[in-house]
Protein backbone atom coordinates (compact mmCIF):
# COMPACT_ATOMS: atom_id res chain seq x y z
CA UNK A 1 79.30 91.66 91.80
CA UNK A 2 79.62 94.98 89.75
CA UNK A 3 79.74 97.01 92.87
CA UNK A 4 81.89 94.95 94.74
CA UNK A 5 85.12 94.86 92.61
CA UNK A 6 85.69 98.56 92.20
CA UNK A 7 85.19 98.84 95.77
CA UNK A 8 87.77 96.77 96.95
CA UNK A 9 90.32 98.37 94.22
CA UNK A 10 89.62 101.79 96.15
CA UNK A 11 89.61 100.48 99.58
CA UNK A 12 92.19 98.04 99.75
CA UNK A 13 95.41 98.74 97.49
CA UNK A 14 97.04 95.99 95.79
CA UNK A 15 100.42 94.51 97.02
CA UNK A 16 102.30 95.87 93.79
CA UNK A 17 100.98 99.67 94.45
CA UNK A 18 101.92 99.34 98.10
CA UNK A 19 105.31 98.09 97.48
CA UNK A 20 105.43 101.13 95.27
CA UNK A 21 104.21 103.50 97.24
CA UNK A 22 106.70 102.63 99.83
CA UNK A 23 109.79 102.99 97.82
CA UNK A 24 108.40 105.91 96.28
CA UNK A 25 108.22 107.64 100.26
CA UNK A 26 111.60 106.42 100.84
CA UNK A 27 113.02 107.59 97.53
CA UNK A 28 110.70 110.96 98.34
CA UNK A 29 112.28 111.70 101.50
CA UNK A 30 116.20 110.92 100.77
CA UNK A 31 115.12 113.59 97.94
CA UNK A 32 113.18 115.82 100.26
CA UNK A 33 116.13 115.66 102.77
CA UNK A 34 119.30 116.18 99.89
CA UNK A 35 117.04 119.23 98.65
CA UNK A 36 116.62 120.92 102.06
CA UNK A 37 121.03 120.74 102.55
CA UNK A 38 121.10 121.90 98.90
CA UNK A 39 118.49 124.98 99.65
CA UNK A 40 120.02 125.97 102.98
CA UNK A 41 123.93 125.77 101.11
CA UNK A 42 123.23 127.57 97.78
CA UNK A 43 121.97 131.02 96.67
CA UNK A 44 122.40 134.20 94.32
CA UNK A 45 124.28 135.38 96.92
CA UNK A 46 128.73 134.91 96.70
CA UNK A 47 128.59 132.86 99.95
CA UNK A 48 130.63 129.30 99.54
CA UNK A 49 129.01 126.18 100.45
CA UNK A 50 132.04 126.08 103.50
CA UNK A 51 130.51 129.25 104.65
CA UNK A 52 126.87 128.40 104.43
CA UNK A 53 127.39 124.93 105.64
CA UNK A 54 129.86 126.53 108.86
CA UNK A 55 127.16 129.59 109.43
CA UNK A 56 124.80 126.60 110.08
CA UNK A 57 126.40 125.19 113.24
CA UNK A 58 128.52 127.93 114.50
CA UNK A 59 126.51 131.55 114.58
CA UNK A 60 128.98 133.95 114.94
CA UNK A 61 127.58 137.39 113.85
CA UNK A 62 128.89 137.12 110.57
CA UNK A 63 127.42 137.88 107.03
CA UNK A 64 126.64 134.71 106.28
CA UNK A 65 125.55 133.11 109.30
CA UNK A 66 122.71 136.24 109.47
CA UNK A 67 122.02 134.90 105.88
CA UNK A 68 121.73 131.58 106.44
CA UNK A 69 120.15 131.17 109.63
CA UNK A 70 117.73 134.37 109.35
CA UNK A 71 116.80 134.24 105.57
CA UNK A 72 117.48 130.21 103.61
CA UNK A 73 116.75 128.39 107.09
CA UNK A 74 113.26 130.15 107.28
CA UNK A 75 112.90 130.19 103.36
CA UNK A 76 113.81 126.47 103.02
CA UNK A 77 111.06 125.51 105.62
CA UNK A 78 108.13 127.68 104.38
CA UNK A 79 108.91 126.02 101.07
CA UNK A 80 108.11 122.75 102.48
CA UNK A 81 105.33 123.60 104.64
CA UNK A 82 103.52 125.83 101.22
CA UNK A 83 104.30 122.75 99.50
CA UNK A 84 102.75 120.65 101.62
CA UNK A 85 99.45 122.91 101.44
CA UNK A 86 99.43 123.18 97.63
CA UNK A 87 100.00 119.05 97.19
CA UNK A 88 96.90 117.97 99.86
CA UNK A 89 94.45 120.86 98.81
CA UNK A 90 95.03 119.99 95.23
CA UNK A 91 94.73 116.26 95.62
CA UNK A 92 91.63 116.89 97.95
CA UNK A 93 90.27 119.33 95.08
CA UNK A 94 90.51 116.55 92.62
CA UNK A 95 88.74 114.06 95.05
CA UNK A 96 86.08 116.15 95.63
CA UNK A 97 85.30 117.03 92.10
CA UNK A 98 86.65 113.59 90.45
CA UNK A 99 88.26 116.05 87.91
CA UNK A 100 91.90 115.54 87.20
CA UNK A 101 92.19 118.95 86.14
CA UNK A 102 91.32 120.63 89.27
CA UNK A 103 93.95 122.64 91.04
CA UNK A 104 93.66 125.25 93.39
CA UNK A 105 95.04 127.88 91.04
CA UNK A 106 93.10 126.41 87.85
CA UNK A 107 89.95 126.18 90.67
CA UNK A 108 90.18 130.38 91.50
CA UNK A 109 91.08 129.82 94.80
CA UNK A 110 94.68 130.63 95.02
CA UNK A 111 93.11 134.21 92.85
CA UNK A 112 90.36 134.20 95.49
CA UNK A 113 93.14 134.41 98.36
CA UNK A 114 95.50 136.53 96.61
CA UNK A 115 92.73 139.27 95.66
CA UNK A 116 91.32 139.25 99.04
CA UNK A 117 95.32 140.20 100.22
CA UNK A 118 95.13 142.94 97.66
CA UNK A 119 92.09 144.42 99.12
CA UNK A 120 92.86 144.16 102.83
CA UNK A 121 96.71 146.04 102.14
CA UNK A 122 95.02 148.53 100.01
CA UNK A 123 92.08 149.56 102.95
CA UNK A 124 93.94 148.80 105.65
CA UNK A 125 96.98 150.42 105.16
CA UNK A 126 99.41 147.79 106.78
CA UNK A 127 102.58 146.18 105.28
CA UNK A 128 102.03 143.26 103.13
CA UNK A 129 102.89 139.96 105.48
CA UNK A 130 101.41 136.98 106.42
CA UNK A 131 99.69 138.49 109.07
CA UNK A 132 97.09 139.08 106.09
CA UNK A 133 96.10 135.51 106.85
CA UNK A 134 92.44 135.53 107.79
CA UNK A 135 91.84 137.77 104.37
CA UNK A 136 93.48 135.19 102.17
CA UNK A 137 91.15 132.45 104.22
CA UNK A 138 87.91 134.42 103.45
CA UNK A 139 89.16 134.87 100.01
CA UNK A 140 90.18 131.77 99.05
CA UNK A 141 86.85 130.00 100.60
CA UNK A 142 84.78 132.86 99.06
CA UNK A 143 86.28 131.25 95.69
CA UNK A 144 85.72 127.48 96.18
CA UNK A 145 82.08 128.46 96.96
CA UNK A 146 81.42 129.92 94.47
CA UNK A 147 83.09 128.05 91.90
CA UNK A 148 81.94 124.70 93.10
CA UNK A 149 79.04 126.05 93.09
CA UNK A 150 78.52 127.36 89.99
CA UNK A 151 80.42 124.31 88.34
CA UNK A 152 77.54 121.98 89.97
CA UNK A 153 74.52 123.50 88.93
CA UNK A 154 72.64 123.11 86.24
CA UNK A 155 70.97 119.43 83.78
CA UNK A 156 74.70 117.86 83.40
CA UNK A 157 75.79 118.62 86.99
CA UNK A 158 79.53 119.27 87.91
CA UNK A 159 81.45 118.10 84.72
CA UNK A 160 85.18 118.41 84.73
CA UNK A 161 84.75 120.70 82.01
CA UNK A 162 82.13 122.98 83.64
CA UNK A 163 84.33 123.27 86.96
CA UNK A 164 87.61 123.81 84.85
CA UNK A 165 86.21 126.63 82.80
CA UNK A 166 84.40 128.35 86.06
CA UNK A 167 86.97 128.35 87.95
CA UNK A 168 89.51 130.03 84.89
CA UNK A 169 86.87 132.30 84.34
CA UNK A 170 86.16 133.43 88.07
CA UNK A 171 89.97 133.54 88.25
CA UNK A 172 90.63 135.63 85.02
CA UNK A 173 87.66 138.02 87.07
CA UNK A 174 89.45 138.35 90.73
CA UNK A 175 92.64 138.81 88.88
CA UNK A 176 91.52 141.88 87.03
CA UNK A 177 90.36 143.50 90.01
CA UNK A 178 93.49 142.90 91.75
CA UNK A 179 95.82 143.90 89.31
CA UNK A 180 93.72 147.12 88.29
CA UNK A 181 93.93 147.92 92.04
CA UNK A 182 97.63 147.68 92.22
CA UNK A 183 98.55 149.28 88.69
CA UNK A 184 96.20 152.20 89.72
CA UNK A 185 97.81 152.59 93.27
CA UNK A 186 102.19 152.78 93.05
CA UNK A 187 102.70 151.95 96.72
CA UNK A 188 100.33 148.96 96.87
CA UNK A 189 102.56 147.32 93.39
CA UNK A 190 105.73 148.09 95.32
CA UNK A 191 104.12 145.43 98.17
CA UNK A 192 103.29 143.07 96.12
CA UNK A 193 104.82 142.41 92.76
CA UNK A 194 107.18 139.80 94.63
CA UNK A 195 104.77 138.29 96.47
CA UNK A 196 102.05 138.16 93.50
CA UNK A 197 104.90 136.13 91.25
CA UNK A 198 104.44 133.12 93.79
CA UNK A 199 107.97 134.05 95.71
CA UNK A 200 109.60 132.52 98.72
CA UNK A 201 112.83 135.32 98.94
CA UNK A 202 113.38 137.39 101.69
CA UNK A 203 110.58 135.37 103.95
CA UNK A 204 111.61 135.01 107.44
CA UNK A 205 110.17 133.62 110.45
CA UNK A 206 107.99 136.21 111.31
CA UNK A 207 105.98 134.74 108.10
CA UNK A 208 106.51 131.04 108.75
CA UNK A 209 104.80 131.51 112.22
CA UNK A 210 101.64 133.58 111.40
CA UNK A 211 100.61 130.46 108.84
CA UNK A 212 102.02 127.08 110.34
CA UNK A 213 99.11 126.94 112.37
CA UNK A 214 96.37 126.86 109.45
CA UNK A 215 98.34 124.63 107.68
CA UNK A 216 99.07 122.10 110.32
CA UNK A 217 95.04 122.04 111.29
CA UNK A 218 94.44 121.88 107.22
CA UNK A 219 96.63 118.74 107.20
CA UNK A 220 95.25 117.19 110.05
CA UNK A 221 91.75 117.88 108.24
CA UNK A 222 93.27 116.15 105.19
CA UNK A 223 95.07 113.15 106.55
CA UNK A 224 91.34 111.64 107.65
CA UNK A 225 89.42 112.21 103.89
CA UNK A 226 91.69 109.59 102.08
CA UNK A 227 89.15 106.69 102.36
CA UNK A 228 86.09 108.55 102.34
CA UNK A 229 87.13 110.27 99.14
CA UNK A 230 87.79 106.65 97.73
CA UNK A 231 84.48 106.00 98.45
CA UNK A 232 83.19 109.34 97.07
CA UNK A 233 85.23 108.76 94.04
CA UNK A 234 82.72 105.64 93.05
CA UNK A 235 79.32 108.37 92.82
CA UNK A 236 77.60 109.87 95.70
CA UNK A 237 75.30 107.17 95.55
CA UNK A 238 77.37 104.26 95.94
CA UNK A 239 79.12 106.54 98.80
CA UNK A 240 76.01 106.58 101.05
CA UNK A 241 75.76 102.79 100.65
CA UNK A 242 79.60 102.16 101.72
CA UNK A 243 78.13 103.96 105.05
CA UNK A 244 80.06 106.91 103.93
CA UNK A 245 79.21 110.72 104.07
CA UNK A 246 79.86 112.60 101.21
CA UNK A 247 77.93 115.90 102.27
CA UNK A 248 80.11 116.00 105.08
CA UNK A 249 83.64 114.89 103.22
CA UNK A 250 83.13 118.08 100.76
CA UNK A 251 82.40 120.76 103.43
CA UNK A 252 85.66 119.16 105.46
CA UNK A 253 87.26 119.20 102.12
CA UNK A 254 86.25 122.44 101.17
CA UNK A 255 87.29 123.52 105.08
CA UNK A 256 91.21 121.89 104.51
CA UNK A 257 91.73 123.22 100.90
CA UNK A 258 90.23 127.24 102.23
CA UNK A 259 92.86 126.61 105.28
CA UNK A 260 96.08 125.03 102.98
CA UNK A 261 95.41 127.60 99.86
CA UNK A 262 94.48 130.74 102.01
CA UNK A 263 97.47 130.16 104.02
CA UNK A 264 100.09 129.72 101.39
CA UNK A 265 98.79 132.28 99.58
CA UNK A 266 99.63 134.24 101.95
CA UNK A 267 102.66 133.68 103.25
CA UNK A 268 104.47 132.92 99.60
CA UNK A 269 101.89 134.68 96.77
CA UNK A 270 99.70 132.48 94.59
CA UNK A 271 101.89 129.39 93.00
CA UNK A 272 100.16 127.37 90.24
CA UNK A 273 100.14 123.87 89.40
CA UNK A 274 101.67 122.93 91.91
CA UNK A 275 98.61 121.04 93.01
CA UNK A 276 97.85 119.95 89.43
CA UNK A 277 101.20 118.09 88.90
CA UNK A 278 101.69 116.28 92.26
CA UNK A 279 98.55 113.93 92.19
CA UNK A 280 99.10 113.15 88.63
CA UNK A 281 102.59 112.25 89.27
CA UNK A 282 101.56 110.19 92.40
CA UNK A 283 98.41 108.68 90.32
CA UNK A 284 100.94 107.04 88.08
CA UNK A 285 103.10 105.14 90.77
CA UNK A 286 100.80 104.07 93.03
CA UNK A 287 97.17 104.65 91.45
CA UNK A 288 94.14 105.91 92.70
CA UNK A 289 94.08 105.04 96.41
CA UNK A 290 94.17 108.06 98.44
CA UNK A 291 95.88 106.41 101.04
CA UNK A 292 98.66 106.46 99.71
CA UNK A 293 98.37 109.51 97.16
CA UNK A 294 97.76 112.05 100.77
CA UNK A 295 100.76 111.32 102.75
CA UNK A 296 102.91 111.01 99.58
CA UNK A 297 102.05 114.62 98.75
CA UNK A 298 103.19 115.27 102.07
CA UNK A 299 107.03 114.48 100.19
CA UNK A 300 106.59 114.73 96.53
CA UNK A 301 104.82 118.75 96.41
CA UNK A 302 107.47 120.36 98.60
CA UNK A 303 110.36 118.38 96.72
CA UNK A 304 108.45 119.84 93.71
CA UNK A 305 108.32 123.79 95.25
CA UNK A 306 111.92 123.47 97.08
CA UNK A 307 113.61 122.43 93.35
CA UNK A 308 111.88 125.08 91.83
CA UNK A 309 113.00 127.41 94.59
CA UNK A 310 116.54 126.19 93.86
CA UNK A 311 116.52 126.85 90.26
CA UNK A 312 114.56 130.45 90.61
CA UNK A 313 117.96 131.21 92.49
CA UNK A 314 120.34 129.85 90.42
CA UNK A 315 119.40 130.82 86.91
CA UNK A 316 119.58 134.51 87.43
CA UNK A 317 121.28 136.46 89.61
CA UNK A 318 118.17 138.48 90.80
CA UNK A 319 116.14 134.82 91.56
CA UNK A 320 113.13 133.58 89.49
CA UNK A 321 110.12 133.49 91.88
CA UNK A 322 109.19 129.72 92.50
CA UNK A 323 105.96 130.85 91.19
CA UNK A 324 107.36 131.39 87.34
CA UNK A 325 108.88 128.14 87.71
CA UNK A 326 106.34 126.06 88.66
CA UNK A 327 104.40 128.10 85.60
CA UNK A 328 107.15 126.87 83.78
CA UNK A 329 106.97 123.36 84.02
CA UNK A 330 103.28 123.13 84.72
CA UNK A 331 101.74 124.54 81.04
CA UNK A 332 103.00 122.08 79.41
CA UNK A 333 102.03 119.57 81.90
CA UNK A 334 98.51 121.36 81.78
CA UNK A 335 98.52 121.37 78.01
CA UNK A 336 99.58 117.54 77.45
CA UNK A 337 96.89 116.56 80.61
CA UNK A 338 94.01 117.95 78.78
CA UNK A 339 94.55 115.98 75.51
CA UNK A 340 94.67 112.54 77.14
CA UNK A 341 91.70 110.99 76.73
CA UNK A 342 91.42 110.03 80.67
CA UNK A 343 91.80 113.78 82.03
CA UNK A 344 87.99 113.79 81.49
CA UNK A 345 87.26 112.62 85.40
CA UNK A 346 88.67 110.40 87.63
């Protein structure tokens, strides 16, 4: 009787939390959509709504139809789709390691990604773009590797503790080779002192393209997990004996966050908590099932990147990368998570 009750709370969510989790979606994506009009309308630019909203329909050459259409159409998209790959990889992260703390930038892996960038436009010569893809891939699953596992070994096993503080510290590593390789090297900090502040200005389509792909199979990866990472949330053990697999969920967990995080790293720079805050949020609303937490990350994370987007361009007249927002707002979120008493696991 023990093992049957918390099995069914995972597996089969209660009316209340699906009621909720369907007027959260529909709330989500009136929000997403308002958002998306407000990001394609506004900007530090002197363009009028009336000329942002006519340079949408009508492209006739002008200033701000090349504005609109080339730079906030592209912009206002790639903010979704990095949002989307920041909200599944760091709800799959905190799955996988029951750790409510775990975020791909608290994890090393968005540091993991971003170094491996550095490297490849220091060697290689090449303009800073997303066709540094594959590098920020190898990087970022270099990083969960190693930090998993690390944060596994050892008599107490993978704590939320132990994989918080690896992953910081692995992190705080990666980062001081990057930045001592661009303060040492002028032309490499021109390339990337946007991009390393988590931005989204001046992307066009030539980076949405490069990435879309990675992300798309990443999501696909992630949109099967949710109910085998319900079962993996009750132990390993108990996992096996559902009829589950959790040595394979992990590796196609591991596979889906390497794909999101090495992708939006680098088409938009490294952007922090992004993946802490969503789940939490989500958690609160419609509880643990990650049935419904998955696809609602799908809305809530790039509402979450597209307002902080909004407000990077609004509050100064030379935009605040999304990247400082999000840092922002997610410290204190952070700060306030780790002293409730139930950010010790999930």
């Amino acid at each position: 009787m023990t093992l049957i009750a918390p099995v069914r709370s995972r597996t089969s969510a209660p009316p209340r939390a699906a009621s909720r989790g369907v007027v959260v979606m529909i709330v989500g994506a009136i929000l997403l959509l308002l958002l998306s009009i407000v990001s394609l309308l506004v900007g530090s630019g002197s363009i009028s709504v009336t000329d942002a909203w006519n340079a949408l329909w009508h492209d006739d050459g002008s200033t701000p139809a090349l504005l609109v259409r080339d730079y906030r159409v592209p912009r206002t998209l790639l903010a979704i789709v990095v949002g989307i790959a920041l909200g599944l990889a760091g709800t799959i992260i905190q799955a996988i390691t029951r750790n409510p703390l775990a975020d791909p930038g608290i994890l090393g892996v968005n540091a993991g990604a971003y170094t491996a960038v550095v490297i490849a436009a220091l060697f290689f010569g090449s303009s800073l773009s997303a066709g540094h893809v594959l590098f920020a891939l190898f990087g970022a699953f270099v990083a969960s590797v190693v930090v998993y596992g690390i944060g596994t070994t050892g008599r107490a096993g993978g704590t939320p503790t132990k994989l918080v503080l690896t992953g910081t510290a692995f992190g705080a590593v990666l980062s001081g080779v990057s930045y001592a390789l661009t303060l040492t090297n002028s032309d490499l900090f021109d390339k990337v002192r946007f991009w390393s502040a988590g931005s989204l200005q001046n992307r066009q389509f030539d980076t949405l393209w490069p990435v879309l792909p990675f992300i798309v199979v990443g999501t696909v990866i992630a949109l099967v997990l949710p109910r085998s990472l319900n079962a993996l949330a009750l132990g390993d053990d108990v996992a096996l004996a559902l009829g589950s697999k959790p040595g394979l969920t992990k590796v196609a967990g591991v596979v889906a966050v390497t794909l999101l995080c090495g992708a939006a790293t680098a088409a938009a720079g490294p952007i922090a908590f992004v993946g802490l805050m969503v789940p939490h949020a989500l958690r609160t609303f419609v509880g643990p099932d990650q049935r419904w937490i998955m696809p609602l990350s799908l809305i809530a994370a790039p509402i979450l990147l597209l307002s902080a987007d909004i407000v990077g361009r609004l509050v100064v007249s030379s935009e605040l990368p999304a990247g400082v927002v999000t840092a922002f707002i997610g410290a204190p979120v952070l700060i306030a998570l780790t002293r409730r008493k139930g950010a010790r696991g999930l």
